[in-house]
PDB file of N, CA and C in Angstrom:
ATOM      1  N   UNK A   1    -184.677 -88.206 -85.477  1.00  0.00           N
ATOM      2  CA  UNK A   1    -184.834 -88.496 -86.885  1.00  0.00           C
ATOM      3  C   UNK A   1    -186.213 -88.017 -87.319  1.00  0.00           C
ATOM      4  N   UNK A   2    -186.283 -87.100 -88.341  1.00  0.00           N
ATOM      5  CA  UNK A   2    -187.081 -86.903 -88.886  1.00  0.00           C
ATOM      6  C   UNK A   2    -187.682 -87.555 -90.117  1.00  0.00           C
ATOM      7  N   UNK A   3    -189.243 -87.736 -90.580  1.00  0.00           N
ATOM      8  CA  UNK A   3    -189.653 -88.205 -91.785  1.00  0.00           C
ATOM      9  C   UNK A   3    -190.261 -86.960 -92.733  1.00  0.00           C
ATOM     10  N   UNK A   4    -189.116 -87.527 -94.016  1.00  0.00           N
ATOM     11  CA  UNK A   4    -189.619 -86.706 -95.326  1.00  0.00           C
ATOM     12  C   UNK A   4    -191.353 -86.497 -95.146  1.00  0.00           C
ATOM     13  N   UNK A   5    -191.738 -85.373 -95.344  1.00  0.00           N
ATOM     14  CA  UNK A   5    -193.074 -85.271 -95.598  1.00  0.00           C
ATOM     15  C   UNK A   5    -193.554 -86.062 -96.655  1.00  0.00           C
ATOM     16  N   UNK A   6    -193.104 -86.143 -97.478  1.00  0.00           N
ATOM     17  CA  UNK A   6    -194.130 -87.210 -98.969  1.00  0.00           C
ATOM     18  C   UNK A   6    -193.709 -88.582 -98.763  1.00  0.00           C
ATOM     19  N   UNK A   7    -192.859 -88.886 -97.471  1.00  0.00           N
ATOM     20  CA  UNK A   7    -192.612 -90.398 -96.942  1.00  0.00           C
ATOM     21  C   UNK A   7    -193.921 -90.582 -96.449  1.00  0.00           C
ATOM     22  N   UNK A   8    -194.249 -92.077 -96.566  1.00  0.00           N
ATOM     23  CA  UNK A   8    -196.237 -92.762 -96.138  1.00  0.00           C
ATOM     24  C   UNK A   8    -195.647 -92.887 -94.767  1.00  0.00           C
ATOM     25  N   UNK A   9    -196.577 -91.958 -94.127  1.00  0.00           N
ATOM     26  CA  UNK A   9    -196.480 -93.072 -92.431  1.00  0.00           C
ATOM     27  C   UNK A   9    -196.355 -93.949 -92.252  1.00  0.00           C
ATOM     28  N   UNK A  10    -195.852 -94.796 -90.839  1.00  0.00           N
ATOM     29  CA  UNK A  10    -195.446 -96.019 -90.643  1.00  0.00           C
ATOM     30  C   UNK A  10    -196.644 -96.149 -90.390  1.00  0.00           C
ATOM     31  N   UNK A  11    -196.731 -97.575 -91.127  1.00  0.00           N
ATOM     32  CA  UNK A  11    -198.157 -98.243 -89.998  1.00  0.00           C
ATOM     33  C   UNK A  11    -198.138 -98.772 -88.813  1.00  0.00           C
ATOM     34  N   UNK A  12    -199.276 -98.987 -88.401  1.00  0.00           N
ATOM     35  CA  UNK A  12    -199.224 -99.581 -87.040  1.00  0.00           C
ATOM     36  C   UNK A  12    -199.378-100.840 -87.475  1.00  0.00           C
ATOM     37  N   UNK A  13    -199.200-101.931 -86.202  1.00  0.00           N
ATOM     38  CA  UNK A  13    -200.071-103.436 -86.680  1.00  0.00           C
ATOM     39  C   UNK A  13    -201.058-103.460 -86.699  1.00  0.00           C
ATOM     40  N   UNK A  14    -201.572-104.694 -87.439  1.00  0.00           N
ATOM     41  CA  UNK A  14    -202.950-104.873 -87.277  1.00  0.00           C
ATOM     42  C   UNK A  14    -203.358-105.119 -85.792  1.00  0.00           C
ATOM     43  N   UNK A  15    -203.991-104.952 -85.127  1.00  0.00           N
ATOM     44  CA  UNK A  15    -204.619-105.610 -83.945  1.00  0.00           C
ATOM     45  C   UNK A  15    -205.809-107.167 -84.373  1.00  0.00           C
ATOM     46  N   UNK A  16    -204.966-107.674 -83.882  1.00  0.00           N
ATOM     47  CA  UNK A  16    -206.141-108.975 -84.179  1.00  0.00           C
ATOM     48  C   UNK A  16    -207.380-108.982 -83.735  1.00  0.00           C
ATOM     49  N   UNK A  17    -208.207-109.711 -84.845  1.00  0.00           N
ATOM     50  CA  UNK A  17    -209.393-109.928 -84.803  1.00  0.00           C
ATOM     51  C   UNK A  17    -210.164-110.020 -83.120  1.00  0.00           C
ATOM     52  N   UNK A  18    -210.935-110.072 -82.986  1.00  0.00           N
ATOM     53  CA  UNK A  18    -211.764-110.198 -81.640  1.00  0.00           C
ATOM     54  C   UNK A  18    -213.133-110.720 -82.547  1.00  0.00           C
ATOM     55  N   UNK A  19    -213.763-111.860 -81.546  1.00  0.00           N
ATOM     56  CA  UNK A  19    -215.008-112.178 -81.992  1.00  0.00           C
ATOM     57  C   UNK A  19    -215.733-113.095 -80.589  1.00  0.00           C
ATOM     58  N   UNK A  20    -216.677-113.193 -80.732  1.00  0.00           N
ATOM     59  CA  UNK A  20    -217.690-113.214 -79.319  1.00  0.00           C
ATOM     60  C   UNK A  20    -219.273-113.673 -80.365  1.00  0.00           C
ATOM     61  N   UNK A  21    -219.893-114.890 -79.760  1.00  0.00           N
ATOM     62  CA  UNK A  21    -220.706-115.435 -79.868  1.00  0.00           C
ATOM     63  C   UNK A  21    -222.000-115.313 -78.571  1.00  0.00           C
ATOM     64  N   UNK A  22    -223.080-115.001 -78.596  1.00  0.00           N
ATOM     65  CA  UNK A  22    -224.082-115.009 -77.623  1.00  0.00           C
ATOM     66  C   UNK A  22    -225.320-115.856 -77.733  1.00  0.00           C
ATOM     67  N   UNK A  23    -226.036-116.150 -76.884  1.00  0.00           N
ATOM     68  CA  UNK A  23    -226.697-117.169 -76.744  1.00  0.00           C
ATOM     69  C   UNK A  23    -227.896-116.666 -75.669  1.00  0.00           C
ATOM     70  N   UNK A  24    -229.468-116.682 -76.204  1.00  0.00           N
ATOM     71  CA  UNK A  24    -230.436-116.006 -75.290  1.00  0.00           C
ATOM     72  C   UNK A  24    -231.227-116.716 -75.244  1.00  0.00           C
ATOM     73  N   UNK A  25    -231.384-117.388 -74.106  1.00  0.00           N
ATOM     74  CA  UNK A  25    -233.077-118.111 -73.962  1.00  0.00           C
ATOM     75  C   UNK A  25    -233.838-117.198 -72.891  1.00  0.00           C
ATOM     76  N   UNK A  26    -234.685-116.643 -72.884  1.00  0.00           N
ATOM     77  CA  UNK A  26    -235.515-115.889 -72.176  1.00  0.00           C
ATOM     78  C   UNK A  26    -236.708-116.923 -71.030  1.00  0.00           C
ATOM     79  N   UNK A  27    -236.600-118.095 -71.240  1.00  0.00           N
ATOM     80  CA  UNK A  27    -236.944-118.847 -70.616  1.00  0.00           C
ATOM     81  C   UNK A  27    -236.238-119.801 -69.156  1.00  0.00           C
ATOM     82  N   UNK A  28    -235.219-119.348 -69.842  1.00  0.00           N
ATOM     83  CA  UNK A  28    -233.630-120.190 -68.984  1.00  0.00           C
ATOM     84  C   UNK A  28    -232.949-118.877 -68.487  1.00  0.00           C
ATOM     85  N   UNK A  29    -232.515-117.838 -69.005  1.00  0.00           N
ATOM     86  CA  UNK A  29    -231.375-116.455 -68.926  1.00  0.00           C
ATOM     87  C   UNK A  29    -231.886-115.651 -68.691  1.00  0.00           C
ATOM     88  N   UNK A  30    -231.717-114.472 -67.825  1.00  0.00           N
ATOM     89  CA  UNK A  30    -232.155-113.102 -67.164  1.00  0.00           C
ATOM     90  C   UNK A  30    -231.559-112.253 -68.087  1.00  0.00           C
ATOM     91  N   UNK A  31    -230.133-113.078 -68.836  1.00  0.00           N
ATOM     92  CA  UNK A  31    -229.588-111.934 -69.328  1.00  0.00           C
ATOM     93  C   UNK A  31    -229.152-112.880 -70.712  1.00  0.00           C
ATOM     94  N   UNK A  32    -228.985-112.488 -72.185  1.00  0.00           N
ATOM     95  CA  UNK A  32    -227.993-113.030 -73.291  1.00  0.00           C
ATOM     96  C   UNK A  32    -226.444-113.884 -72.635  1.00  0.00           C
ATOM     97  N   UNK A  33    -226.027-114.751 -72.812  1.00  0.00           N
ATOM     98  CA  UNK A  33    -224.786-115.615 -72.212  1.00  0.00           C
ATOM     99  C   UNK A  33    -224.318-115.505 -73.208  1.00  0.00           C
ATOM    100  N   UNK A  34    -222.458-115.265 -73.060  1.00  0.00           N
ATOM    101  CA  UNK A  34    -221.616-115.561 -73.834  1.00  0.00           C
ATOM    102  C   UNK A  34    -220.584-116.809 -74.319  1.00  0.00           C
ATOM    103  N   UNK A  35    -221.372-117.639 -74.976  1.00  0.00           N
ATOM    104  CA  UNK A  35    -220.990-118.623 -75.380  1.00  0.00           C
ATOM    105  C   UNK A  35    -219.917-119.453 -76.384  1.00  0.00           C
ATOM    106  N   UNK A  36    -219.082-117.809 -76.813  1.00  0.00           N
ATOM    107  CA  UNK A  36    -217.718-118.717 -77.552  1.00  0.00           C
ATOM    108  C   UNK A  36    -217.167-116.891 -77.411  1.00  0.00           C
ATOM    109  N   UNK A  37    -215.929-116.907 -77.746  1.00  0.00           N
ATOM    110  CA  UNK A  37    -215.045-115.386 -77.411  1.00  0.00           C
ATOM    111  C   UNK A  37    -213.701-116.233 -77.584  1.00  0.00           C
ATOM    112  N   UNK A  38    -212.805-114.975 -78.325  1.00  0.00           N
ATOM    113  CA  UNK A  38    -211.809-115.409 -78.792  1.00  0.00           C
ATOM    114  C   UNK A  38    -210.983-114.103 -79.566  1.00  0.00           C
ATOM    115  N   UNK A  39    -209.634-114.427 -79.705  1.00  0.00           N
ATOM    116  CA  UNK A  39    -208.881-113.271 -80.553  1.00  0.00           C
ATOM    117  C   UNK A  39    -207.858-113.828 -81.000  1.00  0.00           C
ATOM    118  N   UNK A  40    -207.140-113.665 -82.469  1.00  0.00           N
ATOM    119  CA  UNK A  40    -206.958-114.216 -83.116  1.00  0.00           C
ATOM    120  C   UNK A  40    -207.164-115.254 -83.830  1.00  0.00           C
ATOM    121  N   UNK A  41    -206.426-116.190 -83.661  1.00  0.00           N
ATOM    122  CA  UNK A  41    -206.802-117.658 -84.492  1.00  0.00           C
ATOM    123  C   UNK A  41    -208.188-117.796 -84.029  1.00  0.00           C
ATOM    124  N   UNK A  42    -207.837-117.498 -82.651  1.00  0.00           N
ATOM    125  CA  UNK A  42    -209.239-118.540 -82.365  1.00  0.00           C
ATOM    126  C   UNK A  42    -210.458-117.197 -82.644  1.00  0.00           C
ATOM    127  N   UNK A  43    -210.250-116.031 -82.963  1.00  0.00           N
ATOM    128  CA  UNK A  43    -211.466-115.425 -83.538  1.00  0.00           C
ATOM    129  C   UNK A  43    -211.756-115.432 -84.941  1.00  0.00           C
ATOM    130  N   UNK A  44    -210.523-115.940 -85.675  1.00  0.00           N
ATOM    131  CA  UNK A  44    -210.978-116.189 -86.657  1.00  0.00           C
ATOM    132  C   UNK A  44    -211.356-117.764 -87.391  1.00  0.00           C
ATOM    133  N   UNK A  45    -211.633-118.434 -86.088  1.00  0.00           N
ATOM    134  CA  UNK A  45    -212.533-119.779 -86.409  1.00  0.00           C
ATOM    135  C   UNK A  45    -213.140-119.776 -86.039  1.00  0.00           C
ATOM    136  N   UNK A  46    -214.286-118.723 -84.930  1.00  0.00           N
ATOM    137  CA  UNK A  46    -215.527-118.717 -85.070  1.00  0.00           C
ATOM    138  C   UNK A  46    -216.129-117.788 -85.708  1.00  0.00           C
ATOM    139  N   UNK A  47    -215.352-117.292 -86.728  1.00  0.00           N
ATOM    140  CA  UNK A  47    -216.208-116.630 -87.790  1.00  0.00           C
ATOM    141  C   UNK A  47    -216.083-117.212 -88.747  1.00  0.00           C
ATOM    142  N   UNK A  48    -215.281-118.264 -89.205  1.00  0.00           N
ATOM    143  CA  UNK A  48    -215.455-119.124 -90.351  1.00  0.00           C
ATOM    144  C   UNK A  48    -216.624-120.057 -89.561  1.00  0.00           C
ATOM    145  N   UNK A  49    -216.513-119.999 -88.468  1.00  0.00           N
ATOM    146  CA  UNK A  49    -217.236-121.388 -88.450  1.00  0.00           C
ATOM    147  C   UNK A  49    -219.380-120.577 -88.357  1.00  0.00           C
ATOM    148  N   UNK A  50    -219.683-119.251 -88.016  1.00  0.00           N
ATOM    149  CA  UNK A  50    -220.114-118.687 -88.251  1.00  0.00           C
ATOM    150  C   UNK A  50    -220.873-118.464 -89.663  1.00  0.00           C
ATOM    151  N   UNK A  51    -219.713-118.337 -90.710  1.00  0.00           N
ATOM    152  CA  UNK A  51    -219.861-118.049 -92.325  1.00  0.00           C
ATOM    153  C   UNK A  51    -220.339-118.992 -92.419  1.00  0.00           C
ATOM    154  N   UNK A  52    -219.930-120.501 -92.397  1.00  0.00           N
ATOM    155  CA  UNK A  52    -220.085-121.755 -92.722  1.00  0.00           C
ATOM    156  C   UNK A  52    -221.772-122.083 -91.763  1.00  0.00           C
ATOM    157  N   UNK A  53    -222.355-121.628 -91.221  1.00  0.00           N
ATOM    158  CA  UNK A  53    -223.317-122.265 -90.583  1.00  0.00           C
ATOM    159  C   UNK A  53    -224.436-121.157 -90.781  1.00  0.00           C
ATOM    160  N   UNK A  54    -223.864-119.977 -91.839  1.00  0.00           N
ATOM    161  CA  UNK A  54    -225.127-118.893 -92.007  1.00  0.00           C
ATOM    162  C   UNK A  54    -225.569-117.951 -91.121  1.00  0.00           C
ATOM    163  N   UNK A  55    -224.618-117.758 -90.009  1.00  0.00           N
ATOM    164  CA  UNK A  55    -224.833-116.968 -88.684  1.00  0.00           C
ATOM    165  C   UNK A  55    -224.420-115.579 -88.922  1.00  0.00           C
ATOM    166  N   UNK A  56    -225.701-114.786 -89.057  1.00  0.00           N
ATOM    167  CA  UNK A  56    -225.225-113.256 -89.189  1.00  0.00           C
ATOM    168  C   UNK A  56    -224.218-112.765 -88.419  1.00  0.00           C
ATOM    169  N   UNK A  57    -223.699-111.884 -89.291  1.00  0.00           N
ATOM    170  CA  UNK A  57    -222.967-111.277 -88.135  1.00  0.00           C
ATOM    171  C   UNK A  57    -222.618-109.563 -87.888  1.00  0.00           C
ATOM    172  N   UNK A  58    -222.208-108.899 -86.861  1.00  0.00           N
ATOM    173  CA  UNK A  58    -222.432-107.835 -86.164  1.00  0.00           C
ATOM    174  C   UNK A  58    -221.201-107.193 -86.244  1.00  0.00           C
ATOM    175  N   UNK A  59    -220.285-106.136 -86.719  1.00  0.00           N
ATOM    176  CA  UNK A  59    -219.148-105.304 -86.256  1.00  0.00           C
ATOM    177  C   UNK A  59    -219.172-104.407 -85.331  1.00  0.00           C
ATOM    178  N   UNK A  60    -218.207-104.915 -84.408  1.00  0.00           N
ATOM    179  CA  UNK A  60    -218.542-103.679 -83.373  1.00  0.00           C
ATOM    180  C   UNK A  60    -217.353-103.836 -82.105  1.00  0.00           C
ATOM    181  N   UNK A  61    -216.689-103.309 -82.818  1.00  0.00           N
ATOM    182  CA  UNK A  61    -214.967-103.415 -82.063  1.00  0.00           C
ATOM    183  C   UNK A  61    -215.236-103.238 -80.569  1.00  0.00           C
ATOM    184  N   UNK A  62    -216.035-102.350 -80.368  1.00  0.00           N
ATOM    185  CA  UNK A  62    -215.663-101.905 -78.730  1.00  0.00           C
ATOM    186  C   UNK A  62    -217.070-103.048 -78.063  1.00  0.00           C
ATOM    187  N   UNK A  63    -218.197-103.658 -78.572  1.00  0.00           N
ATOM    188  CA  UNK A  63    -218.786-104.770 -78.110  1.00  0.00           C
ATOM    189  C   UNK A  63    -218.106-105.803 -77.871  1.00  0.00           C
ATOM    190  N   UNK A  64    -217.224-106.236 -78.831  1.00  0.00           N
ATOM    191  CA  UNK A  64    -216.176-107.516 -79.217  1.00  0.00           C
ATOM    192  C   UNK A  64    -214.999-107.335 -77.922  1.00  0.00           C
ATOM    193  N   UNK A  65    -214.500-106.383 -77.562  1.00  0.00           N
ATOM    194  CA  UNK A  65    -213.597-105.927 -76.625  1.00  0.00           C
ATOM    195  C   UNK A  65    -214.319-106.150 -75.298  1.00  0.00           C
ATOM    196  N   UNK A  66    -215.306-105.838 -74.997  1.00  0.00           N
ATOM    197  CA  UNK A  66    -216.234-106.254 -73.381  1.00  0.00           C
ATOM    198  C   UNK A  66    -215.743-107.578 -73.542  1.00  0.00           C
ATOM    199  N   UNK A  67    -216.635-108.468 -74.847  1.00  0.00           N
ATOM    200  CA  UNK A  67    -217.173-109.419 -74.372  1.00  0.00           C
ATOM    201  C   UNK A  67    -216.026-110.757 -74.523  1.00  0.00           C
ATOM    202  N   UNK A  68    -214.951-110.491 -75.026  1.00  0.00           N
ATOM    203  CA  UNK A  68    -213.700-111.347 -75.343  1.00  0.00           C
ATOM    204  C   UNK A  68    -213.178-111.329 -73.724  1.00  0.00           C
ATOM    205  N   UNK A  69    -213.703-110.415 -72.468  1.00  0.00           N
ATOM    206  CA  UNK A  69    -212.961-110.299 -71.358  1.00  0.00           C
ATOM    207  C   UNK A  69    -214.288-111.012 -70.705  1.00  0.00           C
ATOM    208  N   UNK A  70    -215.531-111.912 -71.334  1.00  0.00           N
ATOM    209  CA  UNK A  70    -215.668-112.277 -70.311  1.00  0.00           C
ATOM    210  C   UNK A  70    -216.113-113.804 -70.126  1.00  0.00           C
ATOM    211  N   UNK A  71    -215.882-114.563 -69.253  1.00  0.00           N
ATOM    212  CA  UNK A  71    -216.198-115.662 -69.313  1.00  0.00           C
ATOM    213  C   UNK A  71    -217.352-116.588 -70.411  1.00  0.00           C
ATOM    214  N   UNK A  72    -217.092-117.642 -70.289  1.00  0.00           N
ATOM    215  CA  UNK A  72    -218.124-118.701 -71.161  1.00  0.00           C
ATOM    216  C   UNK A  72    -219.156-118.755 -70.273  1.00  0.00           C
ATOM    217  N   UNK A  73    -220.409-118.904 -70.632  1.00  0.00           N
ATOM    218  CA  UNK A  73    -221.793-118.833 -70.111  1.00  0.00           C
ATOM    219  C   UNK A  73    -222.011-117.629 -68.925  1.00  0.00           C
ATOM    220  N   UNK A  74    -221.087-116.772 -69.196  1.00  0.00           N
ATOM    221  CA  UNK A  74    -221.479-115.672 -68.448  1.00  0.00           C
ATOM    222  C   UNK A  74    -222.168-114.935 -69.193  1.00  0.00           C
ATOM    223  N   UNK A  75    -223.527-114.273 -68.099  1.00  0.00           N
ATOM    224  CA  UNK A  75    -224.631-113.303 -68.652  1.00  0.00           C
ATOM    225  C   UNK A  75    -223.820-112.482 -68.984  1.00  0.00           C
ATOM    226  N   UNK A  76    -224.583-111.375 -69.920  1.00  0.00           N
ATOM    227  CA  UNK A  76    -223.547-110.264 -70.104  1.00  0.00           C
ATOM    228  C   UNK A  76    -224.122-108.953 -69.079  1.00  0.00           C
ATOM    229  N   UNK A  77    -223.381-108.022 -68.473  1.00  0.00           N
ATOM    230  CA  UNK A  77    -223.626-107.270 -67.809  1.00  0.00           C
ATOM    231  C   UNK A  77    -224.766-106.335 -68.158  1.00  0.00           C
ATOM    232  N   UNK A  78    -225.269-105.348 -67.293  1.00  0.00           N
ATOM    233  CA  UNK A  78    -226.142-104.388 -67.452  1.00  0.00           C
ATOM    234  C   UNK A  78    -225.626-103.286 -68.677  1.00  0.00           C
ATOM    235  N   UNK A  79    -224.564-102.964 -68.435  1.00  0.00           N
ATOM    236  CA  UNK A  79    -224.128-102.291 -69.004  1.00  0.00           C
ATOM    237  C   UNK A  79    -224.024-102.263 -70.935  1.00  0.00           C
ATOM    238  N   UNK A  80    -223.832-103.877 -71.166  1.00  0.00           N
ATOM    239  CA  UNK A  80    -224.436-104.357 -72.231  1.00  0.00           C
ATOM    240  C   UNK A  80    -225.606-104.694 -72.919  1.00  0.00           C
ATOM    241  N   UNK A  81    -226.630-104.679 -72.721  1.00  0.00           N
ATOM    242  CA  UNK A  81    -228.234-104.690 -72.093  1.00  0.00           C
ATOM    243  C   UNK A  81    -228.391-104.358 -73.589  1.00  0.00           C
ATOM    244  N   UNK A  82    -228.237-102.472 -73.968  1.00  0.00           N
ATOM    245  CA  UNK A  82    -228.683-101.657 -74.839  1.00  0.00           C
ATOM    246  C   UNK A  82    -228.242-102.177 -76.113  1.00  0.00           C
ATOM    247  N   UNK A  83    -226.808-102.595 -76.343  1.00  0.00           N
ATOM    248  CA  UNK A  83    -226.343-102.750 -77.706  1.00  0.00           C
ATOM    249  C   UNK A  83    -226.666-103.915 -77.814  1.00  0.00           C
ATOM    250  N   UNK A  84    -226.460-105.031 -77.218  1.00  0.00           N
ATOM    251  CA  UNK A  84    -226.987-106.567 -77.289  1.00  0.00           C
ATOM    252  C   UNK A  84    -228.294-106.961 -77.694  1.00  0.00           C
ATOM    253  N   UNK A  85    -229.285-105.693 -76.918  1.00  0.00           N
ATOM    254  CA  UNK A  85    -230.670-105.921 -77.218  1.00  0.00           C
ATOM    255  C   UNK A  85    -230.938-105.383 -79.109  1.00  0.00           C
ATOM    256  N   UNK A  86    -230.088-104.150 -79.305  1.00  0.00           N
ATOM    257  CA  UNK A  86    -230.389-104.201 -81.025  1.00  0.00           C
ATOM    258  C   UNK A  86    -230.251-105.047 -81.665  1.00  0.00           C
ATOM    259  N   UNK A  87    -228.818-105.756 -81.176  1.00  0.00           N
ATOM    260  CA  UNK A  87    -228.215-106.821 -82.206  1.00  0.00           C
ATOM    261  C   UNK A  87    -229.484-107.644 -82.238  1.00  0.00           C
ATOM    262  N   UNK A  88    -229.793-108.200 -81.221  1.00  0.00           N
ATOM    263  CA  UNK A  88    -231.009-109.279 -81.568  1.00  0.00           C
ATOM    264  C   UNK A  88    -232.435-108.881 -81.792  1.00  0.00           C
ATOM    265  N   UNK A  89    -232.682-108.068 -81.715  1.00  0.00           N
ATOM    266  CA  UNK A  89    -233.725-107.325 -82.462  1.00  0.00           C
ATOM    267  C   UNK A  89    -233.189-107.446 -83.946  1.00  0.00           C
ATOM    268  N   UNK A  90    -232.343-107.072 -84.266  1.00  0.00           N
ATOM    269  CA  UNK A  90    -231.627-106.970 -85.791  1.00  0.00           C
ATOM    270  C   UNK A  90    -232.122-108.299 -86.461  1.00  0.00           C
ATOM    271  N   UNK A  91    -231.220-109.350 -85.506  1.00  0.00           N
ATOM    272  CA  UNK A  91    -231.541-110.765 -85.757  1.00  0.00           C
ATOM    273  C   UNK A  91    -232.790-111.090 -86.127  1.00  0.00           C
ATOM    274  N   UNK A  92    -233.832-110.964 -85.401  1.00  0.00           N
ATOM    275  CA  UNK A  92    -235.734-111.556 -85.093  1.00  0.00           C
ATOM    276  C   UNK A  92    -235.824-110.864 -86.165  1.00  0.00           C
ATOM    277  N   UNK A  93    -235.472-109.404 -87.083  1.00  0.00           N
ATOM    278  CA  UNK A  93    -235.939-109.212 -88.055  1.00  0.00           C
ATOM    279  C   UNK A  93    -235.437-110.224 -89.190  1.00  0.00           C
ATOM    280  N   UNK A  94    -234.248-110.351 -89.578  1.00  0.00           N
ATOM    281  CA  UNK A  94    -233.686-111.467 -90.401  1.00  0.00           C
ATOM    282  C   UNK A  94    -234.738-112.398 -90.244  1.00  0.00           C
ATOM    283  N   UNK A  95    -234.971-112.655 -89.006  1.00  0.00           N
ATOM    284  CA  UNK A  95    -235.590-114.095 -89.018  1.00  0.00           C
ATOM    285  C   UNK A  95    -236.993-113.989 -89.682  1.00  0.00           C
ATOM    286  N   UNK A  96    -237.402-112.676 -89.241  1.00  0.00           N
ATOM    287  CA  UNK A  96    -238.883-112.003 -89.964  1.00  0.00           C
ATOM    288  C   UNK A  96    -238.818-112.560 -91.423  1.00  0.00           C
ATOM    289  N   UNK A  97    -237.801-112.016 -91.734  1.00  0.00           N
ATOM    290  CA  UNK A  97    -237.743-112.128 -93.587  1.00  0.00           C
ATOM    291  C   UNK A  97    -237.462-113.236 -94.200  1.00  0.00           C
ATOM    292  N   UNK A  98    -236.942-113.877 -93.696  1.00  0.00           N
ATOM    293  CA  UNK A  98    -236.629-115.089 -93.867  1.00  0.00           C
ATOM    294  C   UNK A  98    -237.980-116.391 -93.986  1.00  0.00           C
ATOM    295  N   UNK A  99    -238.248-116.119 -93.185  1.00  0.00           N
ATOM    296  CA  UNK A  99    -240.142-116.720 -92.953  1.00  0.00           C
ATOM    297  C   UNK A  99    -241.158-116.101 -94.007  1.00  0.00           C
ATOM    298  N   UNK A 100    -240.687-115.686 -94.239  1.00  0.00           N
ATOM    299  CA  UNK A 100    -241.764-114.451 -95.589  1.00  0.00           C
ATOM    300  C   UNK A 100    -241.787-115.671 -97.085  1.00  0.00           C
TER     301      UNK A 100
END
């Protein structure tokens, strides 16, 4: 079976949400810990619950995809190091401005 050319492509589904929460004490952690991760429902109640508490937040499908595979209070790997470290750099600036 063929589709009329001026027929709209089928869509695909949506792929559900993914969302992942981190947590860094540099005093306590060698590495950022992942402290809430979730997909679907449950990713989309820690981003309401996120919105609701003023917690910036970060897009980044293929970060969200690591870190939904990995345990609660697990450091995050080496391999995560680079993008994790902007995000919170990103953050300390917010926090910069915010203090202003």
């Amino acid at each position: 079976m063929t589709r009329r050319p001026d027929a709209p492509a089928p869509s695909q589904p949506a792929a559900p949400p993914l969302a992942a929460t981190l947590a860094y004490d540099p005093q306590r952690d060698a590495a950022p810990r992942v402290t809430a991760r979730g997909r679907g429902a449950i990713a989309e109640e820690i981003l309401r619950r996120a919105d609701e508490a003023g917690v910036p937040r970060v897009h980044s499908e293929a970060l969200a995809a690591a870190l939904v595979r990995m345990d609660i209070d697990m450091q995050i790997p080496p391999e995560l190091y680079l993008a994790v470290a902007e995000i919170l750099a990103w953050v300390a600036r917010l926090d910069e401005e915010a203090a202003r």
